[in-house]
Protein backbone atom coordinates (compact mmCIF):
# COMPACT_ATOMS: atom_id res chain seq x y z
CA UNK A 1 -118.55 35.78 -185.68
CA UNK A 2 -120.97 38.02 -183.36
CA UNK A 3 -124.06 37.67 -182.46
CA UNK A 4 -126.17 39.12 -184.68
CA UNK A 5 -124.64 36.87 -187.62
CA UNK A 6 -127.24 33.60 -185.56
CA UNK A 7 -129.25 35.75 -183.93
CA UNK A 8 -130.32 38.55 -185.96
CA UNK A 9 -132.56 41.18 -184.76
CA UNK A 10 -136.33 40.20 -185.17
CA UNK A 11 -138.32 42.31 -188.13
CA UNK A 12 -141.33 43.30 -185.59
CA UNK A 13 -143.07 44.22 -188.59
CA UNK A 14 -143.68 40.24 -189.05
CA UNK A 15 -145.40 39.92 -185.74
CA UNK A 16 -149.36 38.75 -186.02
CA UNK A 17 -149.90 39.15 -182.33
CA UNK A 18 -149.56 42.19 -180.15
CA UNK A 19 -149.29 42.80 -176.82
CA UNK A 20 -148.86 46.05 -175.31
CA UNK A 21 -148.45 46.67 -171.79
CA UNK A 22 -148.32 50.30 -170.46
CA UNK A 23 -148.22 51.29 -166.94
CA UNK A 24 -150.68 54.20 -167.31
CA UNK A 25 -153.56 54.77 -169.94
CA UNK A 26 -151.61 56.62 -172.58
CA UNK A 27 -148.41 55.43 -172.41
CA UNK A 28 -148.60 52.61 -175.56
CA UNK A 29 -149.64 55.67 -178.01
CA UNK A 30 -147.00 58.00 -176.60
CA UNK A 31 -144.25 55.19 -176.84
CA UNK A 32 -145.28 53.50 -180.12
CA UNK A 33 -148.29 54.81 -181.73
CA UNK A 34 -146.80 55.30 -184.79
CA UNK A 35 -145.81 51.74 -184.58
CA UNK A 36 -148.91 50.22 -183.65
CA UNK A 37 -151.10 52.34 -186.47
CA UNK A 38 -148.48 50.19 -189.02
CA UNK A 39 -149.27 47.02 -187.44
CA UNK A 40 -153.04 47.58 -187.85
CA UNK A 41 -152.74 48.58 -191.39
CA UNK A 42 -150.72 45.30 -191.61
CA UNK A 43 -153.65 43.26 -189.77
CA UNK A 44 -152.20 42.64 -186.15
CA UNK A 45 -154.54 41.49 -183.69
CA UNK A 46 -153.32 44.42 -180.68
CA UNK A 47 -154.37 43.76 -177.58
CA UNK A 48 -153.85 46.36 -174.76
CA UNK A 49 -152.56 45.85 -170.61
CA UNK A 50 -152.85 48.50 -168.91
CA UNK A 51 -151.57 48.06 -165.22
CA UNK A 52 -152.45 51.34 -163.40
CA UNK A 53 -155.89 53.06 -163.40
CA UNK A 54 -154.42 56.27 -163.69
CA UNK A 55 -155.84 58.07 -161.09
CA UNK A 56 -152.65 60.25 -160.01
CA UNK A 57 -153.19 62.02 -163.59
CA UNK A 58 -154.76 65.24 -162.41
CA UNK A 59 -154.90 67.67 -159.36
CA UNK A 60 -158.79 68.94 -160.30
CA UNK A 61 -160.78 65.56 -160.41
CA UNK A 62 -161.95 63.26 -157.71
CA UNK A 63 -159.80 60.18 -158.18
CA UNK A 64 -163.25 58.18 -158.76
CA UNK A 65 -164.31 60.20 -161.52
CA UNK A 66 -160.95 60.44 -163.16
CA UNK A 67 -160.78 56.83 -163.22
CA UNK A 68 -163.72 56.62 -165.65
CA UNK A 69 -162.73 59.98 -167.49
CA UNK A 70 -159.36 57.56 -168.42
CA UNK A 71 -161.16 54.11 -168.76
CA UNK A 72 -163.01 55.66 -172.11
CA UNK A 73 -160.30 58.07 -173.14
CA UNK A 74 -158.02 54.41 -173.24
CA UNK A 75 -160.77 52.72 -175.21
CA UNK A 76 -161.25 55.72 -177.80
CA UNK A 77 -157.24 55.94 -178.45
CA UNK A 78 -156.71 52.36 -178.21
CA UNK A 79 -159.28 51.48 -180.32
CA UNK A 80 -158.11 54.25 -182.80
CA UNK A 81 -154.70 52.55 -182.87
CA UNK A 82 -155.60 49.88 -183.54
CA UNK A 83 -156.26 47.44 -180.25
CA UNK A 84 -159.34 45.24 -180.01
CA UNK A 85 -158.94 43.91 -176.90
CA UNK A 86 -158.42 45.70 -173.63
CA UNK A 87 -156.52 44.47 -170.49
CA UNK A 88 -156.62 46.37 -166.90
CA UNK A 89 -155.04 45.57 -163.55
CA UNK A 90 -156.65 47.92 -161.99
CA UNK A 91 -154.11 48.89 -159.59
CA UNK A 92 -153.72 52.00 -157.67
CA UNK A 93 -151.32 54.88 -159.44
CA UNK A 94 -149.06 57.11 -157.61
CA UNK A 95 -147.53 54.39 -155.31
CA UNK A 96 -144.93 51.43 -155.29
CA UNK A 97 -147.15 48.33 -156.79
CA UNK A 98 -146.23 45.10 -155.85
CA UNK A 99 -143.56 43.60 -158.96
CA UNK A 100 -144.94 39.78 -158.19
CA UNK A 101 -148.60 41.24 -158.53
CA UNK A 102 -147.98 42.50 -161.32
CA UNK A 103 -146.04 39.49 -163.11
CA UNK A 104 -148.76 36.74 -162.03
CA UNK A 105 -151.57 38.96 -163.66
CA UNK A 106 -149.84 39.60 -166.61
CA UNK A 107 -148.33 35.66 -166.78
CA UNK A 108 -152.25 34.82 -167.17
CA UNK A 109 -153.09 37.03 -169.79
CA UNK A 110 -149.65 36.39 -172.03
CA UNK A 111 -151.41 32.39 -172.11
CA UNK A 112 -155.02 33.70 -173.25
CA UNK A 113 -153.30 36.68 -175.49
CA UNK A 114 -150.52 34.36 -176.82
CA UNK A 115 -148.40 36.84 -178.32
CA UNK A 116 -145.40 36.92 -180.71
CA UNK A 117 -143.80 39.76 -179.43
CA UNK A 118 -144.27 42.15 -176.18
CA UNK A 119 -143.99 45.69 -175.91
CA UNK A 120 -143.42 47.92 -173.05
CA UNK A 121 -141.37 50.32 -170.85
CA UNK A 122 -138.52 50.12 -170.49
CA UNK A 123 -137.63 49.64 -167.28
CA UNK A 124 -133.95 50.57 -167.50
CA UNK A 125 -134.03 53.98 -168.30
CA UNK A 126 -131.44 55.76 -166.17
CA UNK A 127 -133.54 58.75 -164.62
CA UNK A 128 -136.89 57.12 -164.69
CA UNK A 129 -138.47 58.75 -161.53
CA UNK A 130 -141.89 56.92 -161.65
CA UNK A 131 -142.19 53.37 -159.80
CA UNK A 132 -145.04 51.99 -161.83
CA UNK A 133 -142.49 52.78 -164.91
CA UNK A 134 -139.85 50.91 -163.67
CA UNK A 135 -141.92 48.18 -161.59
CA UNK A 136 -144.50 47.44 -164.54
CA UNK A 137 -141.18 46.99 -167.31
CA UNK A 138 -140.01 44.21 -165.07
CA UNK A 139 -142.89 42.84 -164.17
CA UNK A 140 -142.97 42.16 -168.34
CA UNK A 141 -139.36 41.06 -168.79
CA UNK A 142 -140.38 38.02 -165.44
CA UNK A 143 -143.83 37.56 -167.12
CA UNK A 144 -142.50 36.92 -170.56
CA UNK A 145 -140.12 34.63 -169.04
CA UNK A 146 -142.40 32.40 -166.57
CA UNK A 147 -145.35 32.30 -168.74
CA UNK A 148 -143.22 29.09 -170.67
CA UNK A 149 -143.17 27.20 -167.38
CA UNK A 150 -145.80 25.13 -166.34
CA UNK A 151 -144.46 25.00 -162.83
CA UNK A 152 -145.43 29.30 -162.66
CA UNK A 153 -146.95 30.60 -160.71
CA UNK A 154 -148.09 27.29 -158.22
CA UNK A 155 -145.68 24.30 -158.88
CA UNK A 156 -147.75 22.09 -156.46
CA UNK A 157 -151.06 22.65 -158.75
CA UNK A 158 -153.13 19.38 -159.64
CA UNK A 159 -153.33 20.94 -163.17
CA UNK A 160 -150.72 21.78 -165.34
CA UNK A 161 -151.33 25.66 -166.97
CA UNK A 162 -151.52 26.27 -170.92
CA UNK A 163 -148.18 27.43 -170.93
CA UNK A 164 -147.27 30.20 -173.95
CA UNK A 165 -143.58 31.04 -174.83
CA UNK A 166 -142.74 34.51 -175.78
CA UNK A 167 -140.25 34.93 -178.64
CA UNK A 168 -139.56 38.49 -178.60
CA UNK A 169 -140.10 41.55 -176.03
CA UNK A 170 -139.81 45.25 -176.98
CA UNK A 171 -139.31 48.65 -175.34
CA UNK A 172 -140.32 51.73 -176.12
CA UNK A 173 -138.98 54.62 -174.48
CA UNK A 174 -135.37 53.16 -174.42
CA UNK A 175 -132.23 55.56 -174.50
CA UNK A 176 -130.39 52.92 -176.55
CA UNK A 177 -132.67 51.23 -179.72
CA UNK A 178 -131.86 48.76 -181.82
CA UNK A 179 -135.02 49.24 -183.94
CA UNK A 180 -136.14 52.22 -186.22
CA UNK A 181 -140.07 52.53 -187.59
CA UNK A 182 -140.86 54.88 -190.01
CA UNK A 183 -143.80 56.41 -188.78
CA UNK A 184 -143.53 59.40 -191.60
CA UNK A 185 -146.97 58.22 -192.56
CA UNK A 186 -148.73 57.74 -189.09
CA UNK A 187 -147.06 60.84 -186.84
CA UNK A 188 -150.34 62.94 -187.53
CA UNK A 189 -152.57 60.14 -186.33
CA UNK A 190 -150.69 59.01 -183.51
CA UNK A 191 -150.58 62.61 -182.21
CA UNK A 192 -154.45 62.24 -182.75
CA UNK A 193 -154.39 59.25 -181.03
CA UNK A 194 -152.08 60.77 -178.07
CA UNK A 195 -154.82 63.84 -177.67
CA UNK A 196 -157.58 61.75 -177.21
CA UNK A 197 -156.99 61.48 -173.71
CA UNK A 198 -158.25 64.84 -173.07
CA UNK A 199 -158.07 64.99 -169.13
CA UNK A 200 -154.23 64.92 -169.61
CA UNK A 201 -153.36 67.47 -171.97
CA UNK A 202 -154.53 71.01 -172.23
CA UNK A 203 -153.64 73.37 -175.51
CA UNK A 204 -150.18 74.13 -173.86
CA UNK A 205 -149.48 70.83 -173.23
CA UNK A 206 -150.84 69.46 -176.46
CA UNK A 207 -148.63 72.08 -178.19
CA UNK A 208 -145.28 70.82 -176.42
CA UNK A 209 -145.82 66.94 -176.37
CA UNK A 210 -146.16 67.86 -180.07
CA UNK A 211 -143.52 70.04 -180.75
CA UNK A 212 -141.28 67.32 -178.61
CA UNK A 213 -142.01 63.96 -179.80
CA UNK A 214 -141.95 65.92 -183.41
CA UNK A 215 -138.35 66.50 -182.83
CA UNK A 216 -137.63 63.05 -180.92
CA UNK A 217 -139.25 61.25 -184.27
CA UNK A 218 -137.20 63.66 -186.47
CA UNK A 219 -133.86 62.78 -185.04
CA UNK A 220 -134.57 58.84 -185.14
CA UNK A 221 -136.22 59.67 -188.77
CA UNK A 222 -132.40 60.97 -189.70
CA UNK A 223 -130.93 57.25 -188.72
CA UNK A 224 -133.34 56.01 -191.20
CA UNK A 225 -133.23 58.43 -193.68
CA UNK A 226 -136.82 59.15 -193.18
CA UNK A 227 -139.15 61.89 -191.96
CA UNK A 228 -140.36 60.21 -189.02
CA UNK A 229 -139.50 57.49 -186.44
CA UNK A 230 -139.89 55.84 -183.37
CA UNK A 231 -137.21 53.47 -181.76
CA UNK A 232 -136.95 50.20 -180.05
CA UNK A 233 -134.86 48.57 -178.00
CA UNK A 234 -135.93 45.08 -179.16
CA UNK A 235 -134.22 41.50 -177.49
CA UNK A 236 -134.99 37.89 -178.47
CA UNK A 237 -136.19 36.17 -175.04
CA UNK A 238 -133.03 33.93 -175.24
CA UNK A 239 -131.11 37.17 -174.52
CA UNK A 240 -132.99 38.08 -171.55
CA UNK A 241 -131.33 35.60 -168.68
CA UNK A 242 -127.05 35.51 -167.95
CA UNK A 243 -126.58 36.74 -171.70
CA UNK A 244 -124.49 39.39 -171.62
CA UNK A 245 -125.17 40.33 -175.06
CA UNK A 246 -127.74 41.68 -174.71
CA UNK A 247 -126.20 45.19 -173.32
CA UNK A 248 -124.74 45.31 -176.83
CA UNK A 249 -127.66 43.50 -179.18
C-alpha cells in the first residue's frame, strides 16, 4: 500500500474558498492565473494576500508613487481573475522581511478568510534568489499550520482565538508538481490578466513573459494531453510536519 491509496491527492478544482498569497503584486496571475480564471467560472470566493508593496519593481519611479501605480494595477488584475477581496501587508520589498511577521499577519487573516485550500510560492525552489520568495512561502506553510491552534500566536491570552484549520496548501512555481490544470481555455486571459500591471512590463518584456510561460504551459499541457497547463505542487496539511512523504506525494 502507498500513500496515495488513503491519502489521495486533493481535486483543487472542489475548493469553494481561495486564498492566494503572493509575495509581490503580480505574482498569483503569473503562478496560477489560468487556475484561478477556472475557479471563478466555477464560483470560488478568491481572496488575495499580498505581502510586499512592491516598491523594488522599477528603477524610473519614486518608490511612493510606484507603490500606488501597483496598489491599482493589483486590484484591476485581481479583480479580473477573479478575487473579491484584497489582503496587503504592506511590507517593504527589496529586503529580508521578518518570517514571524509575516506568519502572525497572515495566521489572522486565514481565521477571517477561512479557506479550503492555500496557494503560494513555493518556497523550496532550488535557485530562488529573492528573500521575500522564499521568506513569504514559509511564512504560509507556519501560518497554515498555527492558525488550528488556539494557543497561536499568545498562549497566555484571556480569550481563546476563532481558530480555522487548513486542509490543503498549494504551490505554484514548484520544479516538481503533482497537479496539472488545463488552462487551454484561460492562457489568453491570464496573459491579459499578467499585462495589466503595466509599470512592470514593457512590449519586450510583454513579448518574452509570453513567449515563455507559452512554452512552460505547453510542456505541462503535453503531461495532460492538453494545449495548456499550469502545475502544482499540492500537499494535504497532514503531510506538512515529520512526514516524509511528502518529498514523494
Amino acid at each position: 500500500m502507498k500513500i496515495h491509496d488513503f491519502l489521495p491527492i486533493p481535486d483543487i478544482l472542489k475548493y469553494k474558498t481561495i486564498l492566494c498569497v503572493q509575495p509581490h503584486p503580480d505574482d498569483n496571475e503569473i503562478g496560477m492565473g489560468g487556475a484561478l480564471l477556472k475557479f471563478k467560472a466555477l464560483g470560488a470566493n478568491i481572496a488575495y494576500c499580498t505581502v510586499s508593496q512592491g516598491k523594488g519593481g522599477s528603477n524610473t519611479l519614486r518608490s511612493e508613487e510606484l507603490v500606488k501605480i501597483r496598489q491599482e494595477e493589483l486590484r484591476n488584475a485581481g479583480t479580473f481573475v477573479g478575487a473579491t477581496s484584497f489582503y496587503q501587508l504592506n511590507l517593504s520589498d527589496t529586503h529580508y522581511p521578518d518570517e514571524k511577521e509575516i506568519t502572525e499577519q497572515l495566521v489572522a487573516i486565514i481565521r477571517e478568510v477561512k479557506p479550503d485550500i492555500v496557494f503560494t510560492v513555493n518556497p523550496y525552489l532550488m535557485y530562488e534568489a529573492h528573500p521575500t520568495h522564499r521568506k513569504t512561502g514559509m511564512a504560509v506553510l507556519e501560518a497554515c499550520m498555527f492558525s488550528s491552534m488556539k494557543h497561536f500566536p499568545n498562549p497566555d491570552a484571556s480569550t481563546e482565538p476563532k481558530v480555522h484549520r487548513v486542509e490543503t496548501i498549494g504551490f505554484y512555481a514548484s520544479a516538481k508538481p503533482n497537479v496539472l490544470i488545463d488552462i487551454s481555455e484561460t492562457f489568453e486571459d491570464k496573459l491579459n490578466a499578467i499585462f495589466k500591471h503595466e509599470s512592470q512590463f514593457d512590449a519586450q518584456g510583454q513579448a518574452q513573459l509570453s513567449q515563455y510561460l507559452s512554452m512552460q504551459a505547453m510542456t505541462f499541457g503535453q503531461n495532460l494531453k492538453v494545449s495548456k497547463a499550469e502545475a502544482f505542487k499540492v500537499l494535504p496539511m497532514v503531510l506538512t510536519h515529520m512526514m516524509i512523504e511528502s518529498e514523494t506525494y
